[in-house]
PDB file of N, CA and C in Angstrom:
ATOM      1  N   UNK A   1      11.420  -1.961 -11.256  1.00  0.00           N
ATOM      2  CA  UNK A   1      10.024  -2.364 -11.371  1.00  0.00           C
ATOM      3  C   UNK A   1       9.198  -1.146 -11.777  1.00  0.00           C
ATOM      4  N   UNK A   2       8.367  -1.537 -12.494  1.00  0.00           N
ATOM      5  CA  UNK A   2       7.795  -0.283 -12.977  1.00  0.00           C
ATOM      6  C   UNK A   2       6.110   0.098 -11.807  1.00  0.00           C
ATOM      7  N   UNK A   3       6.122   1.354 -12.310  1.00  0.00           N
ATOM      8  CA  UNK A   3       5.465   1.610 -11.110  1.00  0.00           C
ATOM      9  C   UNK A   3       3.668   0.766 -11.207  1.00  0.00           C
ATOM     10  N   UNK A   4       3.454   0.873 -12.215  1.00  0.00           N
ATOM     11  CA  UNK A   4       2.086   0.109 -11.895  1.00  0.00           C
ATOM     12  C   UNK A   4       2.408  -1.374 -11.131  1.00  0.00           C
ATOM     13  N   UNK A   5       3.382  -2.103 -11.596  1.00  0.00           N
ATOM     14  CA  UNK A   5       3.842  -3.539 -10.570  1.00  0.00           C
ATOM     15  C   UNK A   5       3.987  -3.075  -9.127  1.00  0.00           C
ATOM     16  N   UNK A   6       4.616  -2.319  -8.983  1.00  0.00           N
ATOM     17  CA  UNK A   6       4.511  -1.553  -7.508  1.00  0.00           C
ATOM     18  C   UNK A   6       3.421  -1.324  -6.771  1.00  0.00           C
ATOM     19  N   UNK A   7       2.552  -0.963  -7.893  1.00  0.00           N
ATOM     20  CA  UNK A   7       0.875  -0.116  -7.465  1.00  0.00           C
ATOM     21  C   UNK A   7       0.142  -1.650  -7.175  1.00  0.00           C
ATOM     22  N   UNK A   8       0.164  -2.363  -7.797  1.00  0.00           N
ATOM     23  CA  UNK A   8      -0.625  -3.578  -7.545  1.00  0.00           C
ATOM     24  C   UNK A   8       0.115  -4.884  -6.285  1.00  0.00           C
ATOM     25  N   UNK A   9       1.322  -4.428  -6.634  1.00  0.00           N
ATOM     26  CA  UNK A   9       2.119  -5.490  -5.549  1.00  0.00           C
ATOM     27  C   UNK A   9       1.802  -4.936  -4.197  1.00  0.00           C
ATOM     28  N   UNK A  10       2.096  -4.037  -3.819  1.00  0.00           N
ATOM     29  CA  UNK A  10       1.358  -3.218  -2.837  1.00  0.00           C
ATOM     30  C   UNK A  10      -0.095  -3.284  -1.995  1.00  0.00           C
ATOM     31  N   UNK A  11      -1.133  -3.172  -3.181  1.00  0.00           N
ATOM     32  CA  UNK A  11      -2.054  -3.432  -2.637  1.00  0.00           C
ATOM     33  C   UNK A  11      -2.264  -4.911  -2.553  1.00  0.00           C
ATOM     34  N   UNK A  12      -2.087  -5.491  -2.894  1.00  0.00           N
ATOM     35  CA  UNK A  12      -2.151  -7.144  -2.756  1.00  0.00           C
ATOM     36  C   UNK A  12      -1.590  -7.177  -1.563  1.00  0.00           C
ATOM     37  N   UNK A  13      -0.466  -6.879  -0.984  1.00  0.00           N
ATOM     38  CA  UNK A  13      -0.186  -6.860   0.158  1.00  0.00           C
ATOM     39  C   UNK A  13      -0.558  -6.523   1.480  1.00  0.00           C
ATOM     40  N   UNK A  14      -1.638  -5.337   1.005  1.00  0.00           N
ATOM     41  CA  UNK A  14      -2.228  -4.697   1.904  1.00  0.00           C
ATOM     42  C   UNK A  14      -3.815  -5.565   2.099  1.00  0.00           C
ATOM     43  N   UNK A  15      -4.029  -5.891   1.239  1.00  0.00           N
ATOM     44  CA  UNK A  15      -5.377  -6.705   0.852  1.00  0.00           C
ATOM     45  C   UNK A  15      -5.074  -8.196   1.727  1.00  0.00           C
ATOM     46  N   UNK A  16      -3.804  -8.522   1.802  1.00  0.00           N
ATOM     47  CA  UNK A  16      -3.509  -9.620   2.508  1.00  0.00           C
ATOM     48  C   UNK A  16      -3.237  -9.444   3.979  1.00  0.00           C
ATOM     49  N   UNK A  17      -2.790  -8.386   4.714  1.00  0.00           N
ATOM     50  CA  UNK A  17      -2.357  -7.747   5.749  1.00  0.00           C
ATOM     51  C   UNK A  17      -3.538  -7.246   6.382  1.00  0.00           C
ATOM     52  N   UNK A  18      -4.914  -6.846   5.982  1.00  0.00           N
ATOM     53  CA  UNK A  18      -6.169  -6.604   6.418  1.00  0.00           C
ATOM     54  C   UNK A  18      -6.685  -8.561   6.677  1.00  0.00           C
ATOM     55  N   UNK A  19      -6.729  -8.942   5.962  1.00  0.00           N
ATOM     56  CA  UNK A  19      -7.485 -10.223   5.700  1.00  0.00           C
ATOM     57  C   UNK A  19      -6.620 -10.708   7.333  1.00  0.00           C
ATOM     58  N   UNK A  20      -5.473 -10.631   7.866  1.00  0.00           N
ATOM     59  CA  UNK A  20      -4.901 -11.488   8.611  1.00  0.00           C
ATOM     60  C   UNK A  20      -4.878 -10.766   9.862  1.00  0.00           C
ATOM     61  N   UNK A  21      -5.780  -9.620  10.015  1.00  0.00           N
ATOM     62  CA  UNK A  21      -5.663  -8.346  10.988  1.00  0.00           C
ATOM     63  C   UNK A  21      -7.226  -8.981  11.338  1.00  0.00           C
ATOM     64  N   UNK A  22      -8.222  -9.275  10.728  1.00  0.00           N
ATOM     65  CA  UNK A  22      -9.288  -9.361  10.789  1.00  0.00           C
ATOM     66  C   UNK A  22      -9.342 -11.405  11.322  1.00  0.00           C
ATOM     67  N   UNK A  23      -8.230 -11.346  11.093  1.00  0.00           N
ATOM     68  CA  UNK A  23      -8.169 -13.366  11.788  1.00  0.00           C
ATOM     69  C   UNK A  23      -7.365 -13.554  12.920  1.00  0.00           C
ATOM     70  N   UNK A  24      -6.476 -12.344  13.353  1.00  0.00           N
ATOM     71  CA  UNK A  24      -5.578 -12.282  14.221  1.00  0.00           C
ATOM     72  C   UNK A  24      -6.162 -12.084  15.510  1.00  0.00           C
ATOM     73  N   UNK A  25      -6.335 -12.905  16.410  1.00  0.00           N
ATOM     74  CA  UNK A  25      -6.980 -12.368  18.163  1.00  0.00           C
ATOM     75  C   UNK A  25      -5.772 -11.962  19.035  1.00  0.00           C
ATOM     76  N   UNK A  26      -4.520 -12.065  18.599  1.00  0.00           N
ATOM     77  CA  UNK A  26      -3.203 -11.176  19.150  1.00  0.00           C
ATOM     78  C   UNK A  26      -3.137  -9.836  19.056  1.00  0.00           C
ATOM     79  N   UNK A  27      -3.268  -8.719  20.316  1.00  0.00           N
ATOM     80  CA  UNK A  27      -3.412  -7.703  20.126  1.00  0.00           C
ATOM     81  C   UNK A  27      -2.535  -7.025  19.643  1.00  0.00           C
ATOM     82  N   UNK A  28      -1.179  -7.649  19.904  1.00  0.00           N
ATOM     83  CA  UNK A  28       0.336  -6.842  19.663  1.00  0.00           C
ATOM     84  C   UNK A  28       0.582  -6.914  18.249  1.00  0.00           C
ATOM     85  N   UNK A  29      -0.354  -8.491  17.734  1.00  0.00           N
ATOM     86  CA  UNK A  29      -0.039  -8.966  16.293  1.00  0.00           C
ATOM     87  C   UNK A  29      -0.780  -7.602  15.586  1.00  0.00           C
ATOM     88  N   UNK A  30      -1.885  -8.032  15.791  1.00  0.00           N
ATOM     89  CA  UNK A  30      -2.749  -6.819  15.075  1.00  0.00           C
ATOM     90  C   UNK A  30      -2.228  -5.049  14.930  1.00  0.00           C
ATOM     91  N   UNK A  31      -1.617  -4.685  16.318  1.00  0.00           N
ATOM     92  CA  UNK A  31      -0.934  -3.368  16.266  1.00  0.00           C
ATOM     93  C   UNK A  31       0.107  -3.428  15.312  1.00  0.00           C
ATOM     94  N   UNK A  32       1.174  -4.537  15.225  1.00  0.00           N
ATOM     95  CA  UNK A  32       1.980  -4.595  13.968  1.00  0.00           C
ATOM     96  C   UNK A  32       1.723  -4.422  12.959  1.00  0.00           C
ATOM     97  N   UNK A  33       0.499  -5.310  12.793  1.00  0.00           N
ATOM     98  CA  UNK A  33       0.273  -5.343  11.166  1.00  0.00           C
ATOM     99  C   UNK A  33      -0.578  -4.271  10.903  1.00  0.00           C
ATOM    100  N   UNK A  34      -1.561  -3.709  11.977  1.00  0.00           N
ATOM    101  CA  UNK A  34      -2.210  -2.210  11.417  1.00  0.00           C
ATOM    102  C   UNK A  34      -0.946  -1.398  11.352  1.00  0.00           C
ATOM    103  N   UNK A  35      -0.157  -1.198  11.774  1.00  0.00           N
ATOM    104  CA  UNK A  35       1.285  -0.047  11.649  1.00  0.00           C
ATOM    105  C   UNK A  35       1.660  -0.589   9.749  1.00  0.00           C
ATOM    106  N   UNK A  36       1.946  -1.965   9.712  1.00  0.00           N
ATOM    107  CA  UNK A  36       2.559  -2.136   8.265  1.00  0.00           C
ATOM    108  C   UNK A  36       1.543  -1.987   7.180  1.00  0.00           C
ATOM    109  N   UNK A  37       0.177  -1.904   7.780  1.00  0.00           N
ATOM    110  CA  UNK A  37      -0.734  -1.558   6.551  1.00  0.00           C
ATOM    111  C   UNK A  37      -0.559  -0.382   6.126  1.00  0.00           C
ATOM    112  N   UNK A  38      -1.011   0.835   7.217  1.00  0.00           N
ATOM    113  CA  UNK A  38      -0.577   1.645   7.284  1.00  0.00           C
ATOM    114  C   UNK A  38       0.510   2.608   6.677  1.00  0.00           C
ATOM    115  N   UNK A  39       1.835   2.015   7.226  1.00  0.00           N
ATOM    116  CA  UNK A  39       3.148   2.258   5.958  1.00  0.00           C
ATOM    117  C   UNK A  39       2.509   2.163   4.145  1.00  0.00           C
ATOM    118  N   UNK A  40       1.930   0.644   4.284  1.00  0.00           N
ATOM    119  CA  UNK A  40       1.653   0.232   2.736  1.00  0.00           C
ATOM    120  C   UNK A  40       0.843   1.186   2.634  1.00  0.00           C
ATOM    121  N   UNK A  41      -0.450   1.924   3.004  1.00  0.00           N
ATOM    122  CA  UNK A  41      -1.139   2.897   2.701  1.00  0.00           C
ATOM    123  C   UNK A  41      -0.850   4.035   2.322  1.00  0.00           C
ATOM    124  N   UNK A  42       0.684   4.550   2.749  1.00  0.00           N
ATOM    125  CA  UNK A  42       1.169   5.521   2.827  1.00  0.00           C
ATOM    126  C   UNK A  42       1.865   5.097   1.344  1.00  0.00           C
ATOM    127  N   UNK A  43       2.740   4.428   1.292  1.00  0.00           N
ATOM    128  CA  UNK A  43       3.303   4.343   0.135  1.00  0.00           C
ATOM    129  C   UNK A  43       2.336   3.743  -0.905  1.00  0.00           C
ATOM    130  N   UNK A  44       1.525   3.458  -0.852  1.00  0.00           N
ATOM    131  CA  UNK A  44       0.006   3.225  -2.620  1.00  0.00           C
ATOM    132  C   UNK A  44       0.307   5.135  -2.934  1.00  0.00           C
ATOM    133  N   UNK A  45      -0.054   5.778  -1.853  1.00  0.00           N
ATOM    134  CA  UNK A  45      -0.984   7.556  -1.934  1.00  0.00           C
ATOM    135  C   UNK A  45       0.481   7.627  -2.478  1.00  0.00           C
ATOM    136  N   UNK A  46       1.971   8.038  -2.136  1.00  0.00           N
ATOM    137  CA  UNK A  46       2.914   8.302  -2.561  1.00  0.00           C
ATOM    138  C   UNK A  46       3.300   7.853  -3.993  1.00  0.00           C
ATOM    139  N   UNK A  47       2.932   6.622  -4.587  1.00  0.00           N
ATOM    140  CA  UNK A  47       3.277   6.123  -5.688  1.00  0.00           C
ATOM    141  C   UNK A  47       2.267   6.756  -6.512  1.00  0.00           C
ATOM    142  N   UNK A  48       1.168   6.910  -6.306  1.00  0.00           N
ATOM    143  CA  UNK A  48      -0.272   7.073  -6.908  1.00  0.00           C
ATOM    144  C   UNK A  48       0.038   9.001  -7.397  1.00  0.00           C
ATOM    145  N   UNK A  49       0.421   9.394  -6.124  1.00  0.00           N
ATOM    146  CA  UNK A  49       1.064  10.978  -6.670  1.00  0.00           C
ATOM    147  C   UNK A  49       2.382  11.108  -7.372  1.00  0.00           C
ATOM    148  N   UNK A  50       2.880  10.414  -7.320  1.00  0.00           N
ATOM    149  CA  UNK A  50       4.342  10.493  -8.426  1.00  0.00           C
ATOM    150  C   UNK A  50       3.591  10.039  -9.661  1.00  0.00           C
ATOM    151  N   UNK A  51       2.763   8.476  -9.813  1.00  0.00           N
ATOM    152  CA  UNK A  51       1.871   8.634 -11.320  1.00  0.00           C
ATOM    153  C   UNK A  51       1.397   9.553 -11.692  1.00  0.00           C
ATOM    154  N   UNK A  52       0.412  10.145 -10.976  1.00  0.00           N
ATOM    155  CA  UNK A  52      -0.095  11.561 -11.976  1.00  0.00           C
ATOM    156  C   UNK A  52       0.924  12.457 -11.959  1.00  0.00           C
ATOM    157  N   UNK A  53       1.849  13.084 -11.189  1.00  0.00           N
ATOM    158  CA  UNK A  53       2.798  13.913 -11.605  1.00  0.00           C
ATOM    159  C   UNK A  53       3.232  13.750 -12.775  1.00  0.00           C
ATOM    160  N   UNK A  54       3.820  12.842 -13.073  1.00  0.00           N
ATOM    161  CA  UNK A  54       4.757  12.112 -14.005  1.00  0.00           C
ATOM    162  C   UNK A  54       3.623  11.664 -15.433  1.00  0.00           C
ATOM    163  N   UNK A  55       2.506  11.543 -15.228  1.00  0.00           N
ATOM    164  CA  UNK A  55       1.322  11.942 -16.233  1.00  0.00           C
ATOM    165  C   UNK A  55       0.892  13.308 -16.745  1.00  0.00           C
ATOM    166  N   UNK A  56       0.578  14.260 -15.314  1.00  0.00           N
ATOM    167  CA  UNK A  56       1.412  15.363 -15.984  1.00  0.00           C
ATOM    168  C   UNK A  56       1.474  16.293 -16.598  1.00  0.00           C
ATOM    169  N   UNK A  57       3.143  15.588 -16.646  1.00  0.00           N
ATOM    170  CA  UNK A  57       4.450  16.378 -17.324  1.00  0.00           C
ATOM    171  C   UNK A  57       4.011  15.804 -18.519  1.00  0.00           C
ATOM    172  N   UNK A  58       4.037  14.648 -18.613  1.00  0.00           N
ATOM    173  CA  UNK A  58       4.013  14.041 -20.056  1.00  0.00           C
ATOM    174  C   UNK A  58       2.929  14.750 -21.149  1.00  0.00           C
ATOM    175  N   UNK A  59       1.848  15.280 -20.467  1.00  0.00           N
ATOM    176  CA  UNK A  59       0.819  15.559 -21.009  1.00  0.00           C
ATOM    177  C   UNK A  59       1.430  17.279 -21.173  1.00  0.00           C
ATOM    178  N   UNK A  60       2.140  17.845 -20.778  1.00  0.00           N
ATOM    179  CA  UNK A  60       2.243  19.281 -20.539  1.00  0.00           C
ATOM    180  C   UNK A  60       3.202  19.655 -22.132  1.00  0.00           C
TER     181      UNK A  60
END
C-alpha cells in the first residue's frame, strides 16, 4: 500500500475512534480506544516523517 493510502486510512480511523470515544460512557471502553488512538497517532507522525524523508532524498 502506498503510503499516502496509509496516511488517509489511518486517519479515517482515528477520526472514527474519537467520534466513538466521545459516544462511549464505558470507562474501560474509552481507555482502550484512547490507547488505540493514540498508537494511530503515533503511527500518522511516523508515516508523515518517513514522507518527507523520502521527499527529501528525492529532492537532494
Amino acid at each position: 500500500m502506498d503510503c499516502r493510502g496509509e496516511l488517509q486510512r489511518l486517519q479515517h480511523q482515528l477520526e472514527l475512534a474519537n467520534r466513538a470515544i466521545s459516544l462511549i460512557g464505558d470507562e474501560a471502553t474509552v481507555e482502550r480506544l484512547e490507547h488505540f488512538a493514540n498508537e494511530i497517532k503515533r503511527k500518522l507522525e511516523e508515516l508523515r516523517a518517513a514522507g518527507l524523508r523520502d521527499e527529501t532524498q528525492r529532492r537532494s
